[in-house]
PDB file of N, CA and C in Angstrom:
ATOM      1  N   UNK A   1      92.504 293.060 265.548  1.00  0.00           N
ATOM      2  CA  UNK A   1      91.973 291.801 265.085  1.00  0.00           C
ATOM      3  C   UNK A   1      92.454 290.710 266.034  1.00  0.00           C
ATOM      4  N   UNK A   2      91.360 290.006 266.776  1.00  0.00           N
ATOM      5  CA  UNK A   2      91.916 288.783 267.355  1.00  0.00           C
ATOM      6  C   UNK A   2      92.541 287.590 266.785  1.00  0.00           C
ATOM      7  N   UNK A   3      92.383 286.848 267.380  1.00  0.00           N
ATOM      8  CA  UNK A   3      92.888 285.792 267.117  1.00  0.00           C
ATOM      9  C   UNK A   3      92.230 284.524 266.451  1.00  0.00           C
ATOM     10  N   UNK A   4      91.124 284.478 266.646  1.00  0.00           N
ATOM     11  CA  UNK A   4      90.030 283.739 266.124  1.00  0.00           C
ATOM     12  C   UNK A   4      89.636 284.131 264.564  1.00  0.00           C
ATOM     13  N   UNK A   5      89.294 285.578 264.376  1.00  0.00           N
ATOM     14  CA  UNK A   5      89.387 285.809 262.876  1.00  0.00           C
ATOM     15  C   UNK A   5      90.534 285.744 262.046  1.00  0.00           C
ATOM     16  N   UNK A   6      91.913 285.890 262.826  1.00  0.00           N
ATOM     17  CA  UNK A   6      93.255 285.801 261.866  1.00  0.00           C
ATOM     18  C   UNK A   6      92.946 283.871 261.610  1.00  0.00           C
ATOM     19  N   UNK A   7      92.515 283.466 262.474  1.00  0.00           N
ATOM     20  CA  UNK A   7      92.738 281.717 262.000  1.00  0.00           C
ATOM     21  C   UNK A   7      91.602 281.750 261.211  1.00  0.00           C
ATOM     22  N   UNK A   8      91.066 282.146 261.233  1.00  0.00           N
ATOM     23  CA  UNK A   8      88.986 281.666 260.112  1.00  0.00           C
ATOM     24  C   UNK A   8      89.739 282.187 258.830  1.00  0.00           C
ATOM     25  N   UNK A   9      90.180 283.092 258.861  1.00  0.00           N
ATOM     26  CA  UNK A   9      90.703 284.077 257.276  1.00  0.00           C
ATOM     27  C   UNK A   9      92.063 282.964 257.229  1.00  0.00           C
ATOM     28  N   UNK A  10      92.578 282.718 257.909  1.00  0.00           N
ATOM     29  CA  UNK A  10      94.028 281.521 256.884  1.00  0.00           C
ATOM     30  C   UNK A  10      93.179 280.386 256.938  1.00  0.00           C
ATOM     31  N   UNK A  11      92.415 279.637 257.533  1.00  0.00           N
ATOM     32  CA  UNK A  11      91.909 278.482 257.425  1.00  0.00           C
ATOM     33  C   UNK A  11      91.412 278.541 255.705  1.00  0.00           C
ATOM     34  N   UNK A  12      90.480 279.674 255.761  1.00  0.00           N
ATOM     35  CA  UNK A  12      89.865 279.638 254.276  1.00  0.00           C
ATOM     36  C   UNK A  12      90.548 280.044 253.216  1.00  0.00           C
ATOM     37  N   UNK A  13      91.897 281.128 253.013  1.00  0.00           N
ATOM     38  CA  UNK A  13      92.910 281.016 252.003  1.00  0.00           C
ATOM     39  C   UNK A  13      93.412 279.635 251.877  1.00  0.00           C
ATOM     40  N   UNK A  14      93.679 278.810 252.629  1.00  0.00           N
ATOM     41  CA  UNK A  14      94.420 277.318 252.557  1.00  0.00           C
ATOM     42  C   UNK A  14      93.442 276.561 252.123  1.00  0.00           C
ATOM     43  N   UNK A  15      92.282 276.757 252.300  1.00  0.00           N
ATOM     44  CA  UNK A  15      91.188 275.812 251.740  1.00  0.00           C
ATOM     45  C   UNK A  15      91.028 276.014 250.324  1.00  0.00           C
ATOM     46  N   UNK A  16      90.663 277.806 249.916  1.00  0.00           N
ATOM     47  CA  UNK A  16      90.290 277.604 248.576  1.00  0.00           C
ATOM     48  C   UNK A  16      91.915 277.870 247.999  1.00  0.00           C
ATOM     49  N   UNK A  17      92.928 277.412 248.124  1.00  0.00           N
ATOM     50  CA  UNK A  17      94.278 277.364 247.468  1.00  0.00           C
ATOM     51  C   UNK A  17      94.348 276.343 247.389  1.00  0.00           C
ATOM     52  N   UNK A  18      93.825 275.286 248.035  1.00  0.00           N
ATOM     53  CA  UNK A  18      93.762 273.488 248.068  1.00  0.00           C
ATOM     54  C   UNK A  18      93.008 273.031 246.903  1.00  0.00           C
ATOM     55  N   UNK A  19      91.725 273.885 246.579  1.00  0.00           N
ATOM     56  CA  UNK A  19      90.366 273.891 246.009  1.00  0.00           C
ATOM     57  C   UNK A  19      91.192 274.140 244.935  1.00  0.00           C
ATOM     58  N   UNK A  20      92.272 275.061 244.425  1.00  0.00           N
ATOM     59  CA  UNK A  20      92.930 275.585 242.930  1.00  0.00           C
ATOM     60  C   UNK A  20      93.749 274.610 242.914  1.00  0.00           C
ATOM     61  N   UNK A  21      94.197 274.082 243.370  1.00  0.00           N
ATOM     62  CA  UNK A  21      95.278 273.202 242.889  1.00  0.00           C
ATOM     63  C   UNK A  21      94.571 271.670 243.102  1.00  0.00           C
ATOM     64  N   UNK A  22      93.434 271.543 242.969  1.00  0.00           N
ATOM     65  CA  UNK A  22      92.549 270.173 243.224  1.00  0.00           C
ATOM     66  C   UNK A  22      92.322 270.050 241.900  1.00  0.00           C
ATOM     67  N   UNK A  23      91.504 271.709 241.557  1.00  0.00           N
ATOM     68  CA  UNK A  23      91.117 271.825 240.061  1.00  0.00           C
ATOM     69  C   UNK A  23      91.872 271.567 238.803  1.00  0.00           C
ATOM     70  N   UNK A  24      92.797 271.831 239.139  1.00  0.00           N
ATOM     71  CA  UNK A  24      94.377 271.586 237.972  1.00  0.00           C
ATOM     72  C   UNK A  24      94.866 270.468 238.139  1.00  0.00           C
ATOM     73  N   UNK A  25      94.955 269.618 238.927  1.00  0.00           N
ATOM     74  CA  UNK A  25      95.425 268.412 239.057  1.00  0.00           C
ATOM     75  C   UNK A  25      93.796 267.464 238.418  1.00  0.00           C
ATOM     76  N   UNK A  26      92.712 267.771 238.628  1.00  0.00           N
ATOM     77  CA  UNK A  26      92.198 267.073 237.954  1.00  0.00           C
ATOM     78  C   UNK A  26      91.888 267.509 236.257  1.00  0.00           C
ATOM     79  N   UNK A  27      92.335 269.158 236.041  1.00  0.00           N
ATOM     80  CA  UNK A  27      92.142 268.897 234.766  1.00  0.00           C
ATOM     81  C   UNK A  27      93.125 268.500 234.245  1.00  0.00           C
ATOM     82  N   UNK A  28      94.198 268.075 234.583  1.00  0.00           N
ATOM     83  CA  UNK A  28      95.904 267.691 234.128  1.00  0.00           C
ATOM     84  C   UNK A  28      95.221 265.992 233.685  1.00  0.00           C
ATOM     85  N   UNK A  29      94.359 265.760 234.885  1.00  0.00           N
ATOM     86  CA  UNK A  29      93.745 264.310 234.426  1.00  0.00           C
ATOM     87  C   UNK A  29      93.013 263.790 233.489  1.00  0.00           C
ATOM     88  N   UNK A  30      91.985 264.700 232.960  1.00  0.00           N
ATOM     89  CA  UNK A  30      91.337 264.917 232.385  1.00  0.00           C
ATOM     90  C   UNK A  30      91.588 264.809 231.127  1.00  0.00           C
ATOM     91  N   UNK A  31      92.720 265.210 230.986  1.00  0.00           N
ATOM     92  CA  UNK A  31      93.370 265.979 229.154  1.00  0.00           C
ATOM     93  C   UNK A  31      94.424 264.833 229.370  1.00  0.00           C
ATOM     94  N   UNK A  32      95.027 263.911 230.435  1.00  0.00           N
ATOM     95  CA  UNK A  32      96.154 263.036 230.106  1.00  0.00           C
ATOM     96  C   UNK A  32      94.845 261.579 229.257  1.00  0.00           C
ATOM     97  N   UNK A  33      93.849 260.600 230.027  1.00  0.00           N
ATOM     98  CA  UNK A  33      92.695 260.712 229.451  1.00  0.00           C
ATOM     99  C   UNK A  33      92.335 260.622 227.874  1.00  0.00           C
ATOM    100  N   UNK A  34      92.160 262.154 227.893  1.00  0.00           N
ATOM    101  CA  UNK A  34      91.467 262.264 226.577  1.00  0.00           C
ATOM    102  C   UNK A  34      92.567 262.319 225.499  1.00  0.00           C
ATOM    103  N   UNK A  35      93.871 262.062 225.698  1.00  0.00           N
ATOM    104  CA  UNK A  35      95.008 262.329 224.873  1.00  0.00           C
ATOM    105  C   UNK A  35      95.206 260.512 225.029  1.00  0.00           C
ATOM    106  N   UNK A  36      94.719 259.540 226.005  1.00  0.00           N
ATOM    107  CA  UNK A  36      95.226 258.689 225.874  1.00  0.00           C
ATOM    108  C   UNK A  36      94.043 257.664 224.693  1.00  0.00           C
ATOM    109  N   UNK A  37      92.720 258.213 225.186  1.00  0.00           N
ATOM    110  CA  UNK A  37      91.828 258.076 224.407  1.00  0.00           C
ATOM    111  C   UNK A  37      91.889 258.026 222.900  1.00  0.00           C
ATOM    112  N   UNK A  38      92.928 259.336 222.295  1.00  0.00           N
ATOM    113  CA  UNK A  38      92.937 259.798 221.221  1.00  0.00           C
ATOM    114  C   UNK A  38      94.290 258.501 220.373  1.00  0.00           C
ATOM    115  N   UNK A  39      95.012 258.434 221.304  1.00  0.00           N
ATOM    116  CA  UNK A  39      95.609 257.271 221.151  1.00  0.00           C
ATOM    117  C   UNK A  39      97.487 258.293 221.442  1.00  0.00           C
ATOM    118  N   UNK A  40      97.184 259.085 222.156  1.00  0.00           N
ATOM    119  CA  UNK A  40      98.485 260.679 221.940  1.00  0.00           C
ATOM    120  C   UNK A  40      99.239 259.960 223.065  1.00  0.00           C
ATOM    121  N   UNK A  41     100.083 260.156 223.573  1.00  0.00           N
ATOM    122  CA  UNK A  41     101.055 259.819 224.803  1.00  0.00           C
ATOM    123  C   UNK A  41     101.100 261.559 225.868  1.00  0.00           C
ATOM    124  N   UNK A  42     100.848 260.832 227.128  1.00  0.00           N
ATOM    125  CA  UNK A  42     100.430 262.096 228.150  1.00  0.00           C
ATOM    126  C   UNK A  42     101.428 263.444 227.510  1.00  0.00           C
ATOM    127  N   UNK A  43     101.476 264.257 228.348  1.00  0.00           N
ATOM    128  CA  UNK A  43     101.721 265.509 227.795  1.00  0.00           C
ATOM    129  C   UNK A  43     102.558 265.954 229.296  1.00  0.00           C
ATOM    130  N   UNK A  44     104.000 266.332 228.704  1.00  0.00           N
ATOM    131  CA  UNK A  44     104.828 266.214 229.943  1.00  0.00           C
ATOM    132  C   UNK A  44     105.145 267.663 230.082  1.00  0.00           C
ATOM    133  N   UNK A  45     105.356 267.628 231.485  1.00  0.00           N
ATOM    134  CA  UNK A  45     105.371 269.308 232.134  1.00  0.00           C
ATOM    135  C   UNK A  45     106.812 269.474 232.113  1.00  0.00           C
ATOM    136  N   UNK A  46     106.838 270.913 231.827  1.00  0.00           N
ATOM    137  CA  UNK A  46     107.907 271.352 231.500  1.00  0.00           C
ATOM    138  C   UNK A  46     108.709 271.737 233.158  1.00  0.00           C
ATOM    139  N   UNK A  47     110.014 271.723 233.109  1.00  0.00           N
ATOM    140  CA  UNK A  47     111.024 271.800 234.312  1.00  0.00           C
ATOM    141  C   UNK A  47     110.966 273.406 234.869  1.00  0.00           C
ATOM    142  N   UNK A  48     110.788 273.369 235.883  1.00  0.00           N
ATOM    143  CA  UNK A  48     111.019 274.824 236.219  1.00  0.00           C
ATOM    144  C   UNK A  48     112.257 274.787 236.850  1.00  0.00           C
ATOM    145  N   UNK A  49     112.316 273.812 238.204  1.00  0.00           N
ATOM    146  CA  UNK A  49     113.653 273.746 238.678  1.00  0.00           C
ATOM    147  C   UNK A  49     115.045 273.674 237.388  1.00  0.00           C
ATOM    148  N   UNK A  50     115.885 274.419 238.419  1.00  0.00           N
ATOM    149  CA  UNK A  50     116.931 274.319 237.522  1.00  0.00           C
ATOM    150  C   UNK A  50     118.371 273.927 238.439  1.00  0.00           C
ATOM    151  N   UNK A  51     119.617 273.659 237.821  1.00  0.00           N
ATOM    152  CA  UNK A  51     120.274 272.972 238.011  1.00  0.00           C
ATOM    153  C   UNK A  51     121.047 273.764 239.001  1.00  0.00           C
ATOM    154  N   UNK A  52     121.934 273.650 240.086  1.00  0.00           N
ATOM    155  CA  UNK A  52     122.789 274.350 240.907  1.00  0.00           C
ATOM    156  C   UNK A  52     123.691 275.502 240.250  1.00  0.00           C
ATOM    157  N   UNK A  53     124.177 274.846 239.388  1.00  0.00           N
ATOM    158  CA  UNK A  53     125.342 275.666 238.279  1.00  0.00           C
ATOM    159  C   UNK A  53     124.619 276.653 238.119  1.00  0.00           C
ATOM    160  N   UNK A  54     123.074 276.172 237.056  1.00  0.00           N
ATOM    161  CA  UNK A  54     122.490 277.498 236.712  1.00  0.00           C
ATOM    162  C   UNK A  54     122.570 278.891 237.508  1.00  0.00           C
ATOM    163  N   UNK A  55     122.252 278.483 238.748  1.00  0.00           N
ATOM    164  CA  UNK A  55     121.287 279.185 239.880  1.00  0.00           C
ATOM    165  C   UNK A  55     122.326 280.054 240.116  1.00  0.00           C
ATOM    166  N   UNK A  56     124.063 279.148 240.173  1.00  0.00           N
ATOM    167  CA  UNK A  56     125.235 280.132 240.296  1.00  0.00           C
ATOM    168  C   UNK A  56     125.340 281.034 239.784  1.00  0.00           C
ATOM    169  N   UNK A  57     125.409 280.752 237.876  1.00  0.00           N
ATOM    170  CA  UNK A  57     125.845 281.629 237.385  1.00  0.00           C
ATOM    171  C   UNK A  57     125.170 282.601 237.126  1.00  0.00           C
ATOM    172  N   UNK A  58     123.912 282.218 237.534  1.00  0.00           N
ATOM    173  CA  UNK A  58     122.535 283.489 237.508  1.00  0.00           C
ATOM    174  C   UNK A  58     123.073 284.590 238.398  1.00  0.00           C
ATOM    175  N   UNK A  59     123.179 284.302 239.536  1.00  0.00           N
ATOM    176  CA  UNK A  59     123.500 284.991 240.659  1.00  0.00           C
ATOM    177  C   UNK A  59     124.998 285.392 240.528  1.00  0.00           C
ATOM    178  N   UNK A  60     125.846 285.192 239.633  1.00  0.00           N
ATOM    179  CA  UNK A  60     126.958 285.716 239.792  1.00  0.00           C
ATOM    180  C   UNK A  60     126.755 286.968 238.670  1.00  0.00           C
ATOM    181  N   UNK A  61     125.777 287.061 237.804  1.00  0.00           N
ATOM    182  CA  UNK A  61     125.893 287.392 236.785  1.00  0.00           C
ATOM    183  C   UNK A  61     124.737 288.933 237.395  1.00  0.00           C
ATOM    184  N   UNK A  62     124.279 288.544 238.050  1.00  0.00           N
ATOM    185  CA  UNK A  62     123.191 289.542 238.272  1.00  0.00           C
ATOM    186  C   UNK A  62     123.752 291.101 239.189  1.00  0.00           C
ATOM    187  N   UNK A  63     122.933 291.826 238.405  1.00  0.00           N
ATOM    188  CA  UNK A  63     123.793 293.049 239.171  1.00  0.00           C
ATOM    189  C   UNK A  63     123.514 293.680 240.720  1.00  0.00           C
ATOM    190  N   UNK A  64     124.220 294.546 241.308  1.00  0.00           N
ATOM    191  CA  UNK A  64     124.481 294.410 242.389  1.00  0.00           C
ATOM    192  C   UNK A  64     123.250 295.261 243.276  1.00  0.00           C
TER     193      UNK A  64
END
């Protein structure tokens, strides 16, 4: 495989991965909106990151 099709094939994974996360950010808009409409207060995303400590004691805890 050259080089020209390895870039056409990542050009278009990065495009339609742009295209999925375009879609979710506008339906995140959509539903903040219709919740504000309703008279609701937006709707807050939950934390994935976690704290340093955590991450420690995860990793100290995990087996070998």
């Amino acid at each position: 495989m050259g080089l020209a099709p390895m870039s056409l094939f990542l050009a278009c994974a990065i495009v339609v991965r742009n295209l999925a996360v375009l879609d979710a950010f506008s339906e995140r808009q959509r539903d903040a909106e219709r919740r504000a409409a309703a008279g609701l207060s937006p709707r807050t995303r939950r934390r994935r990151r976690r704290t340093l400590a955590n991450l420690v004691g995860a990793s100290a805890n995990a087996p070998p």
